[in-house]
PDB file of N, CA and C in Angstrom:
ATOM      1  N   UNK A   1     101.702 105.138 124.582  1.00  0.00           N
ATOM      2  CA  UNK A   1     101.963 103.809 125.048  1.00  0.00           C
ATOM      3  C   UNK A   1     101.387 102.771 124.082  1.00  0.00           C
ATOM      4  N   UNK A   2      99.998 103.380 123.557  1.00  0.00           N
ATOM      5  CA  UNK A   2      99.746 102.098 122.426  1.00  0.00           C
ATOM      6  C   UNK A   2     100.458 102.111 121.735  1.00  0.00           C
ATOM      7  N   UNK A   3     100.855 102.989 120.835  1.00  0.00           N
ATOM      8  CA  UNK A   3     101.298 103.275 119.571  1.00  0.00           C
ATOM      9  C   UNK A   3     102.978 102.146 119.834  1.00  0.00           C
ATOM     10  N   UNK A   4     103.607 102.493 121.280  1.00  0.00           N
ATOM     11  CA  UNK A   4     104.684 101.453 121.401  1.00  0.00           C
ATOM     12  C   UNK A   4     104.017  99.989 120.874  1.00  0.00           C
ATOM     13  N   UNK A   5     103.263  99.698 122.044  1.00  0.00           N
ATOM     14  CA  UNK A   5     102.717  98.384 121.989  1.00  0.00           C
ATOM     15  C   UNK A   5     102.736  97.677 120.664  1.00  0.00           C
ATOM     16  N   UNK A   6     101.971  98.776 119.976  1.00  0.00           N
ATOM     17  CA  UNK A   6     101.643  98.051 118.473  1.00  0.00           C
ATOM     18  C   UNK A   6     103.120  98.077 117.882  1.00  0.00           C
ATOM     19  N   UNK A   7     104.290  98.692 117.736  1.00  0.00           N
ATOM     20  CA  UNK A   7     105.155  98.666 116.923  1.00  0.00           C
ATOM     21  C   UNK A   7     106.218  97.313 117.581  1.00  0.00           C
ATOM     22  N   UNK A   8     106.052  97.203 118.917  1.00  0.00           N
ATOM     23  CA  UNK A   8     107.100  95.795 119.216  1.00  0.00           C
ATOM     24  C   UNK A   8     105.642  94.450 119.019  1.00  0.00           C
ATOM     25  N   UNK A   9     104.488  94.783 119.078  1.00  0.00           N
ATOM     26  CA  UNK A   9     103.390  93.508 118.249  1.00  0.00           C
ATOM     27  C   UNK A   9     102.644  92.950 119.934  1.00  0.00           C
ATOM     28  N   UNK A  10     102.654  94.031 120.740  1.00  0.00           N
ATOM     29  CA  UNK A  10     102.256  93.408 122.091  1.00  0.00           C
ATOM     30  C   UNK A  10     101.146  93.759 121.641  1.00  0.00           C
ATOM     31  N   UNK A  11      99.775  93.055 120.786  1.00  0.00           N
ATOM     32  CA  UNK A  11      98.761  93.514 120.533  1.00  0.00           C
ATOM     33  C   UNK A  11      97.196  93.374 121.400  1.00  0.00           C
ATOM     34  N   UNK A  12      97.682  92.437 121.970  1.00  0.00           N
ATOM     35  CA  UNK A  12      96.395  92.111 122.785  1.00  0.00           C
ATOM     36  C   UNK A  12      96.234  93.281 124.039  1.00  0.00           C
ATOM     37  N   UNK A  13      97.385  93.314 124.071  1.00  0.00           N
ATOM     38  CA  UNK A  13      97.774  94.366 125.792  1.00  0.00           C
ATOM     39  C   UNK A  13      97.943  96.130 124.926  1.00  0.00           C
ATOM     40  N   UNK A  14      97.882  96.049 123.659  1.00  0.00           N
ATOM     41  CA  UNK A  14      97.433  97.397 122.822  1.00  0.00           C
ATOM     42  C   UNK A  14      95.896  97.320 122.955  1.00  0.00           C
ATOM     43  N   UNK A  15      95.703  96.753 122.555  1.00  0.00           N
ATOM     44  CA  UNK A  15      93.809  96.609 122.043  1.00  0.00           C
ATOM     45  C   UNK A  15      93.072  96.728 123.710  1.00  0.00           C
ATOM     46  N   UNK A  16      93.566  96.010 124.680  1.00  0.00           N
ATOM     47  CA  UNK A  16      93.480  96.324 125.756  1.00  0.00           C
ATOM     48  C   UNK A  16      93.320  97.856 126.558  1.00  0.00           C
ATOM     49  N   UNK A  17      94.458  98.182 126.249  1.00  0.00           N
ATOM     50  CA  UNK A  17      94.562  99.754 126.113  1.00  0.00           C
ATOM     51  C   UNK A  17      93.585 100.639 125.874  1.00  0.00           C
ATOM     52  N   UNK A  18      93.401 100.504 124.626  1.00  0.00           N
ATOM     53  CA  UNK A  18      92.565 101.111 123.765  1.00  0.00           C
ATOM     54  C   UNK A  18      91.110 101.137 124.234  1.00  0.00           C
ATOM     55  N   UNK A  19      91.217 100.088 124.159  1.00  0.00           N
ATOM     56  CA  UNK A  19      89.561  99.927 124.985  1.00  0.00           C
ATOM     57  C   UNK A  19      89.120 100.834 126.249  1.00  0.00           C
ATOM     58  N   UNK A  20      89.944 100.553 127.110  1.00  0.00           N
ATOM     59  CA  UNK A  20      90.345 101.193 128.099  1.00  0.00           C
ATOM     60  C   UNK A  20      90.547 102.870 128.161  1.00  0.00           C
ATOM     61  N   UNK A  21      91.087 103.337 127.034  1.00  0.00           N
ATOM     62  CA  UNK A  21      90.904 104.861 127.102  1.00  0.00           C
ATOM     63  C   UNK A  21      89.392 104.798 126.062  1.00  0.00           C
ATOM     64  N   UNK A  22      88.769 104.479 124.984  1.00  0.00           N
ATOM     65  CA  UNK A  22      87.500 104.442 124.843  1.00  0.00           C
ATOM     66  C   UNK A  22      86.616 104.323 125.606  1.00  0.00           C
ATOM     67  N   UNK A  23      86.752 104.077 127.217  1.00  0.00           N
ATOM     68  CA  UNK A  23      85.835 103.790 127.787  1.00  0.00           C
ATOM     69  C   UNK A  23      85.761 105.077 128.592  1.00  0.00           C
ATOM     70  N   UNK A  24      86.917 106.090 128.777  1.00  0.00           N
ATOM     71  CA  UNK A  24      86.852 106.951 129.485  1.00  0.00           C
ATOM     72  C   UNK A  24      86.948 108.362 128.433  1.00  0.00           C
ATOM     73  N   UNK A  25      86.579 108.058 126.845  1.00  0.00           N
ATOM     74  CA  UNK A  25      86.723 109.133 126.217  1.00  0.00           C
ATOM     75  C   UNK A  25      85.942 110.549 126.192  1.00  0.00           C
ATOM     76  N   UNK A  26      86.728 111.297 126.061  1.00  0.00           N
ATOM     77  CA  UNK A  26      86.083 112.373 126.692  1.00  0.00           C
ATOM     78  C   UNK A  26      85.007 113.190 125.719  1.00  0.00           C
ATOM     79  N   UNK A  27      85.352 112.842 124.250  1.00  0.00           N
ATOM     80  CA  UNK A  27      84.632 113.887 123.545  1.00  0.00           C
ATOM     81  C   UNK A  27      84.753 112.858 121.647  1.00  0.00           C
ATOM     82  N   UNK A  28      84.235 113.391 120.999  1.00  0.00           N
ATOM     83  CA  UNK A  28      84.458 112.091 119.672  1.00  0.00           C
ATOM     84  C   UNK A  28      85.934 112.191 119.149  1.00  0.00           C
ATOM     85  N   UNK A  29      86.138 113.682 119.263  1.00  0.00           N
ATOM     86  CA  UNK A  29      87.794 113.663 118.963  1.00  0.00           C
ATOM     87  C   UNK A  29      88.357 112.881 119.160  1.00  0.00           C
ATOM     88  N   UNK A  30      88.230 112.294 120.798  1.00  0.00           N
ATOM     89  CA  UNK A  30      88.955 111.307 121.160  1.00  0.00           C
ATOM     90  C   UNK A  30      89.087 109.805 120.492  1.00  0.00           C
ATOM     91  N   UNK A  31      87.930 109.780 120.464  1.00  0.00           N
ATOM     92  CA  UNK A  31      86.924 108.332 120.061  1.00  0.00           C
ATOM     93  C   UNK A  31      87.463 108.006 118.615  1.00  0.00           C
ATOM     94  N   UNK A  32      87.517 109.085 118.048  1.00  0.00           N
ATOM     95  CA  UNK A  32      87.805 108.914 116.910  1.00  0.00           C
ATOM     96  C   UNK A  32      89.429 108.437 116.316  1.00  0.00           C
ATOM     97  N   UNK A  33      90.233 108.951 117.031  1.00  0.00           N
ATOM     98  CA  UNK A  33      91.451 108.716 117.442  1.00  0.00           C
ATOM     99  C   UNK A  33      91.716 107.430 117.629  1.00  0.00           C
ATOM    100  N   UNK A  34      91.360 106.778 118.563  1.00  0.00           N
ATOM    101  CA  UNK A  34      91.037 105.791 119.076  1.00  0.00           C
ATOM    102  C   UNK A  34      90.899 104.855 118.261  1.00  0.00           C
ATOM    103  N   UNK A  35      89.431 104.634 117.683  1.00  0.00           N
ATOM    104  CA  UNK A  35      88.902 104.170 116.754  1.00  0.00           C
ATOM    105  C   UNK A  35      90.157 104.180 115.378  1.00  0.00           C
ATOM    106  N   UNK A  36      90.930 104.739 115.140  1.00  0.00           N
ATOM    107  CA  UNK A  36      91.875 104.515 114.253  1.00  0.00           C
ATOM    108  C   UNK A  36      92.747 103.995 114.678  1.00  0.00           C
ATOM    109  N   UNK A  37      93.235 104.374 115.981  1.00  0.00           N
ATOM    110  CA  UNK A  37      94.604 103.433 115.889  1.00  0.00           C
ATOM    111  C   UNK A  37      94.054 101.548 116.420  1.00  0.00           C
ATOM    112  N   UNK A  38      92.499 101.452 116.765  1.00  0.00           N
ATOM    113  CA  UNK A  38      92.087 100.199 116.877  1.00  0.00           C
ATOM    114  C   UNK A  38      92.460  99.464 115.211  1.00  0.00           C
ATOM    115  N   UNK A  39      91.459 100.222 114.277  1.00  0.00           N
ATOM    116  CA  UNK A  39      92.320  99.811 112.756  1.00  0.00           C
ATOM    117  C   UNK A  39      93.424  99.352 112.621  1.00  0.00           C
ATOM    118  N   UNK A  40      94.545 100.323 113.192  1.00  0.00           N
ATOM    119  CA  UNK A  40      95.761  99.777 112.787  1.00  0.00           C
ATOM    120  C   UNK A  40      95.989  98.404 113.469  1.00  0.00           C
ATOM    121  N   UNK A  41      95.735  98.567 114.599  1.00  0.00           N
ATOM    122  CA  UNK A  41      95.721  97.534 115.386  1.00  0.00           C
ATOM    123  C   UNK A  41      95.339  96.176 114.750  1.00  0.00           C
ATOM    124  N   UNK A  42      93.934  96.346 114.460  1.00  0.00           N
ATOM    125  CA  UNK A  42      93.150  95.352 113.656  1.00  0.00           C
ATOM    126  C   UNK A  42      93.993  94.579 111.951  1.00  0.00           C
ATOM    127  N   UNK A  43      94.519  95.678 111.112  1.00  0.00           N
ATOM    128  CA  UNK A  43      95.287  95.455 110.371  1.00  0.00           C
ATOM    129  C   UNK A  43      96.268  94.924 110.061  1.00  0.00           C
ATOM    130  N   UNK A  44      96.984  94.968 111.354  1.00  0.00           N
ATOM    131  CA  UNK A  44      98.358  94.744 111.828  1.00  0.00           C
ATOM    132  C   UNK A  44      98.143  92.880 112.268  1.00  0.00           C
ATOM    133  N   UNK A  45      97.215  92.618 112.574  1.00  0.00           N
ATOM    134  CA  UNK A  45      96.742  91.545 112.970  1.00  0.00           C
ATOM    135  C   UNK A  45      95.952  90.613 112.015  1.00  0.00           C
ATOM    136  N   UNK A  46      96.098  91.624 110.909  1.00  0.00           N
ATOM    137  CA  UNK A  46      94.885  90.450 109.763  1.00  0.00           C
ATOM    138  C   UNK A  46      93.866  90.255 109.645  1.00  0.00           C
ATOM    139  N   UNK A  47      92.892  90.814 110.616  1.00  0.00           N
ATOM    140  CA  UNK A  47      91.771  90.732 110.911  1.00  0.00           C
ATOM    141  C   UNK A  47      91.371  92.222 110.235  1.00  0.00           C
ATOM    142  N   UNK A  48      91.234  91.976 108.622  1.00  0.00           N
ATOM    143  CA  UNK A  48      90.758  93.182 108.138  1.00  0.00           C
ATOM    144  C   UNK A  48      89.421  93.663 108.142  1.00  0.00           C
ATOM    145  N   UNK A  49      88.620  92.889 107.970  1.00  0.00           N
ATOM    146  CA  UNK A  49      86.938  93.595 108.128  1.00  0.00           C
ATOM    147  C   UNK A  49      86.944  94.245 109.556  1.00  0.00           C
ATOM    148  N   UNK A  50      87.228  93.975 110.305  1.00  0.00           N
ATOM    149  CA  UNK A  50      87.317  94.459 111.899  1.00  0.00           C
ATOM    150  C   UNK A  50      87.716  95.799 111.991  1.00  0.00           C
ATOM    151  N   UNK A  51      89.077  96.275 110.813  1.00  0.00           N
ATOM    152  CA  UNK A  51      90.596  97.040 110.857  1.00  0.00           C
ATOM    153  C   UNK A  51      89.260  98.116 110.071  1.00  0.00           C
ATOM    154  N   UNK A  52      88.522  97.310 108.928  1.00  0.00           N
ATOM    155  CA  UNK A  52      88.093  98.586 108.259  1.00  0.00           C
ATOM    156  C   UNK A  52      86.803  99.274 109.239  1.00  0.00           C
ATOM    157  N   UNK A  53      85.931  98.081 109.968  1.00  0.00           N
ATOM    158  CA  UNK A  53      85.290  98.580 111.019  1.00  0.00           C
ATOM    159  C   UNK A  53      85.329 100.021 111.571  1.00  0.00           C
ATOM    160  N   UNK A  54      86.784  99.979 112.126  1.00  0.00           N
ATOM    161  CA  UNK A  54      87.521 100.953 113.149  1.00  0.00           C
ATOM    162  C   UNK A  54      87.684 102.119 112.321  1.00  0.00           C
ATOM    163  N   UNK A  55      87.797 101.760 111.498  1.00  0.00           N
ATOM    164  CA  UNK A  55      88.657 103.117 110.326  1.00  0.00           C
ATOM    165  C   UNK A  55      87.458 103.900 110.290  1.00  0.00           C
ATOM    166  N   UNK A  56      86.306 103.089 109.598  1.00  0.00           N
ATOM    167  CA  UNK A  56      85.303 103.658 109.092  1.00  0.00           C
ATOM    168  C   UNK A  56      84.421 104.548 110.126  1.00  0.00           C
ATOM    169  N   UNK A  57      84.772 104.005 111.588  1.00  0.00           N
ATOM    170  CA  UNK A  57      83.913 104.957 112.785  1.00  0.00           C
ATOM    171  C   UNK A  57      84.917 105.969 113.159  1.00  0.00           C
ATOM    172  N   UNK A  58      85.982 105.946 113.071  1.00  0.00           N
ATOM    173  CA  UNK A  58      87.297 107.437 112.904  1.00  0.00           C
ATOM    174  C   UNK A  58      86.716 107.837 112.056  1.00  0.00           C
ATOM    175  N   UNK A  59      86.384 107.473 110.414  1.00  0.00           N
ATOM    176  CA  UNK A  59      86.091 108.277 109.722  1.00  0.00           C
ATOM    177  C   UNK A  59      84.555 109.576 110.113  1.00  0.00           C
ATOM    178  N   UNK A  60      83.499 108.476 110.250  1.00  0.00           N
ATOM    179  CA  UNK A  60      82.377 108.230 110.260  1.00  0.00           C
ATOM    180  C   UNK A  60      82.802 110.334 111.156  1.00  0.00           C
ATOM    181  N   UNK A  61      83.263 109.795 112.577  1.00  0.00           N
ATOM    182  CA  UNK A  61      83.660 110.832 113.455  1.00  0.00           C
ATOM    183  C   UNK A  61      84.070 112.486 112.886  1.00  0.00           C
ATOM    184  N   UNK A  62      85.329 111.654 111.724  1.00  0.00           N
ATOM    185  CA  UNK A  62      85.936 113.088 111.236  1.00  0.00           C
ATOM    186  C   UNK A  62      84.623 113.847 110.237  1.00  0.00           C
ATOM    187  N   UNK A  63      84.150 112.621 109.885  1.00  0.00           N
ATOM    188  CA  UNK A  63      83.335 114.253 108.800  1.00  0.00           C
ATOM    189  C   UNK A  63      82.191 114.562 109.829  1.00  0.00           C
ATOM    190  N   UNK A  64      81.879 114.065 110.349  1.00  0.00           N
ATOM    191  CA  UNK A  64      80.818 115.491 111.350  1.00  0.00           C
ATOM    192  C   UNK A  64      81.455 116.825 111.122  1.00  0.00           C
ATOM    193  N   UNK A  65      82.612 117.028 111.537  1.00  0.00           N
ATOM    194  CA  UNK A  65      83.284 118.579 111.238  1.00  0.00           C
ATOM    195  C   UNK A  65      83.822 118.819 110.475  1.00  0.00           C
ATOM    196  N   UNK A  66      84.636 118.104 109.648  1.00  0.00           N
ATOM    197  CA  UNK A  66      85.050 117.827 108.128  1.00  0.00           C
ATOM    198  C   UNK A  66      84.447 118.081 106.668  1.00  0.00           C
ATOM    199  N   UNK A  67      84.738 118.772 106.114  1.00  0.00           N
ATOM    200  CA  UNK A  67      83.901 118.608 104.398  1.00  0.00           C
ATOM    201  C   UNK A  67      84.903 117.190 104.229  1.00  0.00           C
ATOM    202  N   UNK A  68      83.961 116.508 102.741  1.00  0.00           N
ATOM    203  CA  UNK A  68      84.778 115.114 102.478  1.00  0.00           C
ATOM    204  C   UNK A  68      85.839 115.609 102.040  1.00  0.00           C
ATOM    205  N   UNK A  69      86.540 116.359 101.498  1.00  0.00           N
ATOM    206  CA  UNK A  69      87.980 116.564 101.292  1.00  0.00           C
ATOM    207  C   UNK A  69      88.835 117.293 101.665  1.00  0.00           C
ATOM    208  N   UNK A  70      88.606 117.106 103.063  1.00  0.00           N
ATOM    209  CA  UNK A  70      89.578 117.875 103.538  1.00  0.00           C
ATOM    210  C   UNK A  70      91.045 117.200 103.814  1.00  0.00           C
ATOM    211  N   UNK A  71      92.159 117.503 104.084  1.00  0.00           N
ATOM    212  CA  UNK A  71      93.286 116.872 104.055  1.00  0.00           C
ATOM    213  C   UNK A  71      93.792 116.213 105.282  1.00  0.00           C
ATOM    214  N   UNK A  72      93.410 116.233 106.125  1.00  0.00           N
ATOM    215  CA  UNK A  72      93.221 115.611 107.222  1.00  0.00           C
ATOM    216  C   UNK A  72      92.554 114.601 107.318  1.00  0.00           C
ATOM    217  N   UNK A  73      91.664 114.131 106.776  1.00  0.00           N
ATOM    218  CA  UNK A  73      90.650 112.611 106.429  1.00  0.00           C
ATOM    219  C   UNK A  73      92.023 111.971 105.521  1.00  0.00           C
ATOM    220  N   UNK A  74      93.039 112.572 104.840  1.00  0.00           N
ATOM    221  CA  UNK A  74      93.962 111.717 104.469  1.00  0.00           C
ATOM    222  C   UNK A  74      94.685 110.571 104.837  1.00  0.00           C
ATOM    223  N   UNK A  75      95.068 110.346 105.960  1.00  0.00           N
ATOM    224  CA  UNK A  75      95.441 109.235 106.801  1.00  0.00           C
ATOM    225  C   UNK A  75      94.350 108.240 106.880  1.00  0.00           C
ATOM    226  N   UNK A  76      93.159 108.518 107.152  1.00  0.00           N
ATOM    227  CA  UNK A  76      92.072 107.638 107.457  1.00  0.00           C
ATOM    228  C   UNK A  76      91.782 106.721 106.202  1.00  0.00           C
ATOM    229  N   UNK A  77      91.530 107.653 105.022  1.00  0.00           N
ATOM    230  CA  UNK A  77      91.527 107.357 103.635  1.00  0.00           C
ATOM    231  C   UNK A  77      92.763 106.555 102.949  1.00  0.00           C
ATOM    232  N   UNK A  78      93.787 106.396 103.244  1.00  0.00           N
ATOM    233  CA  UNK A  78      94.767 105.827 102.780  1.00  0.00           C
ATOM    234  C   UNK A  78      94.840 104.449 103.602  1.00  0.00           C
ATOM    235  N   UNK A  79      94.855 104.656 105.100  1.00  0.00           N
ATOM    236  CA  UNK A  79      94.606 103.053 105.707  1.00  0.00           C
ATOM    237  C   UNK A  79      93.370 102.590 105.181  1.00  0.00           C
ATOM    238  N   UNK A  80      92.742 102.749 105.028  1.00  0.00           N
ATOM    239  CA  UNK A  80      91.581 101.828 104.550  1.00  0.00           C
ATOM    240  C   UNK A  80      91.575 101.528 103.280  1.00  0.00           C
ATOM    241  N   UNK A  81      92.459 102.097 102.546  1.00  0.00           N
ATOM    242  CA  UNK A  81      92.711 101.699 100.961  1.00  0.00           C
ATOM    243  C   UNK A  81      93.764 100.155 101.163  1.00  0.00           C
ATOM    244  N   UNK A  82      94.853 100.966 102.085  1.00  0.00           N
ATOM    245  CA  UNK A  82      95.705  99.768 102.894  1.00  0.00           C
ATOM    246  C   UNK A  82      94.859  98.183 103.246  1.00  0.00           C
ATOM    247  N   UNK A  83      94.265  98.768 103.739  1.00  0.00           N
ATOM    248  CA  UNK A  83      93.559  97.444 104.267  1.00  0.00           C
ATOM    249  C   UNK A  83      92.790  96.670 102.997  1.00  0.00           C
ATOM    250  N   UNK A  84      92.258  97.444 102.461  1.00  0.00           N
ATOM    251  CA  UNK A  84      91.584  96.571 100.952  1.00  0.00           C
ATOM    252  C   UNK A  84      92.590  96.178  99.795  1.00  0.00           C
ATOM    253  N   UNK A  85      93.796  96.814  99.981  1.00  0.00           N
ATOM    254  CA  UNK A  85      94.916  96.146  99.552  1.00  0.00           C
ATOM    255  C   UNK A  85      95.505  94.756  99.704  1.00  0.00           C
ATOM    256  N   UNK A  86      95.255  94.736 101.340  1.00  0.00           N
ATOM    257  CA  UNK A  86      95.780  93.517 101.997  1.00  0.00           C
ATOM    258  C   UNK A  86      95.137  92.333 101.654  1.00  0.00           C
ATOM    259  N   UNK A  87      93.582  92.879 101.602  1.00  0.00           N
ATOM    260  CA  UNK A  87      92.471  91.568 101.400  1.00  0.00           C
ATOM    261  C   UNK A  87      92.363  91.272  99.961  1.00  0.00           C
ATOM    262  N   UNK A  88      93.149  92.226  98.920  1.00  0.00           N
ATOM    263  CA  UNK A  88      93.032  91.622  97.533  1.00  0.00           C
ATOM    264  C   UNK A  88      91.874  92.878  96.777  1.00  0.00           C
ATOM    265  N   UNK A  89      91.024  93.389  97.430  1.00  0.00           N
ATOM    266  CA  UNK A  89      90.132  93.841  97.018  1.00  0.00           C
ATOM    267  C   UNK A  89      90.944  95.632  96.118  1.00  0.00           C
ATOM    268  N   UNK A  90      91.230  95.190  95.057  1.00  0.00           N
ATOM    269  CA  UNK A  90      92.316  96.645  94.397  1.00  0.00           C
ATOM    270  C   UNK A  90      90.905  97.689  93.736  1.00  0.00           C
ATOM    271  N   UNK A  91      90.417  97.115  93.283  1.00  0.00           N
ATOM    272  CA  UNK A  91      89.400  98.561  92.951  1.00  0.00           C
ATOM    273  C   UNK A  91      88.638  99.495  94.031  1.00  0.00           C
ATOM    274  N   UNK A  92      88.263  98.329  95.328  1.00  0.00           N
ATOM    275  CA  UNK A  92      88.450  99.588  96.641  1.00  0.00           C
ATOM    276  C   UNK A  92      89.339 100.048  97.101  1.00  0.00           C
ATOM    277  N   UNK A  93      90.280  99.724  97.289  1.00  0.00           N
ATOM    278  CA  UNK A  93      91.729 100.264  97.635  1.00  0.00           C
ATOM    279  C   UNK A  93      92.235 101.817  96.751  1.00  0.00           C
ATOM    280  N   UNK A  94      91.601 101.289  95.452  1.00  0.00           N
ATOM    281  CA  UNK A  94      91.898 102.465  94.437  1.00  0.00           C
ATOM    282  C   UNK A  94      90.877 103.428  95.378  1.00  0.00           C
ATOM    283  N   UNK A  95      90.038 103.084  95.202  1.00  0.00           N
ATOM    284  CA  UNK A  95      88.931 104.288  95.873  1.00  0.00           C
ATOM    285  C   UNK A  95      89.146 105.193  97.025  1.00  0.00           C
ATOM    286  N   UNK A  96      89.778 104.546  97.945  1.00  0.00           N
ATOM    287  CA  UNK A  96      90.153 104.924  99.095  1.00  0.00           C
ATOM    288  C   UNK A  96      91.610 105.577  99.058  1.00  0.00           C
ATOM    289  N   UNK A  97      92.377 105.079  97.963  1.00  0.00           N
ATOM    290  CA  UNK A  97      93.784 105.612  97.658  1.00  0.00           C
ATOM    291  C   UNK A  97      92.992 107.413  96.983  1.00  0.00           C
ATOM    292  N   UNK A  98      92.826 107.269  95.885  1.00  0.00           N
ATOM    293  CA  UNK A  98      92.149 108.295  95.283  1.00  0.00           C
ATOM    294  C   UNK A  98      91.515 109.347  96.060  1.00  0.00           C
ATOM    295  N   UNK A  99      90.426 109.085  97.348  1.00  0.00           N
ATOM    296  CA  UNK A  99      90.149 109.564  98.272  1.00  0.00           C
ATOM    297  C   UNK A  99      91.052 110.626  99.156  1.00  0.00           C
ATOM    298  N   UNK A 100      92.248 109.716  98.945  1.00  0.00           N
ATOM    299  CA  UNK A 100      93.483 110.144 100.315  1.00  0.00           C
ATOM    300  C   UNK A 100      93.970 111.628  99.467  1.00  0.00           C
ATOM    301  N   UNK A 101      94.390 111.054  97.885  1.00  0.00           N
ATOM    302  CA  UNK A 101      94.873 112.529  97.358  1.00  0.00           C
ATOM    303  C   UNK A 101      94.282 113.347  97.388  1.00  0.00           C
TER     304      UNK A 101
END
């Protein structure tokens, strides 16, 4: 249902959402989940320090069980390159792009 929300831009009543299953999350898996699609959310909205916020506590989440390169941190690693894209900032973006491969 978020994932709708965010693609027709009902964002407040996404973020709403979200919150809302964060509050009843069951385990970090979840949280972490969560915590990313808040990013997108955040991103999607312009409000990038916020977007990388979110990313970075999905991330923060995945490597507890994660080595850093595993291929699955790929998504996480590429939005947040995204997002330092958006704000201009290209040598973090590289970092985080680089990261993703």
């Amino acid at each position: 249902m978020g994932k709708l929300m965010l693609k027709v831009g009902h964002f407040d009543q996404a973020e709403e959402l979200y919150n809302e299953l964060l509050k009843g999350a069951s385990d970090d898996s979840d949280r972490g989940h969560i915590y990313h699609q808040l990013g997108k959310l955040k991103n999607r909205q312009g409000k990038y320090p916020e977007a990388i916020k979110f990313y970075e506590k999905s991330l923060k989440i995945e490597r507890k069980t994660l080595p850093e390169d595993d291929a699955s941190l790929a998504p996480t690693y590429s939005n947040i390159g995204g997002v330092y894209r958006n704000m201009g900032e290209y040598s973090k973006a590289l970092e985080y792009y680089e990261k993703d491969l």
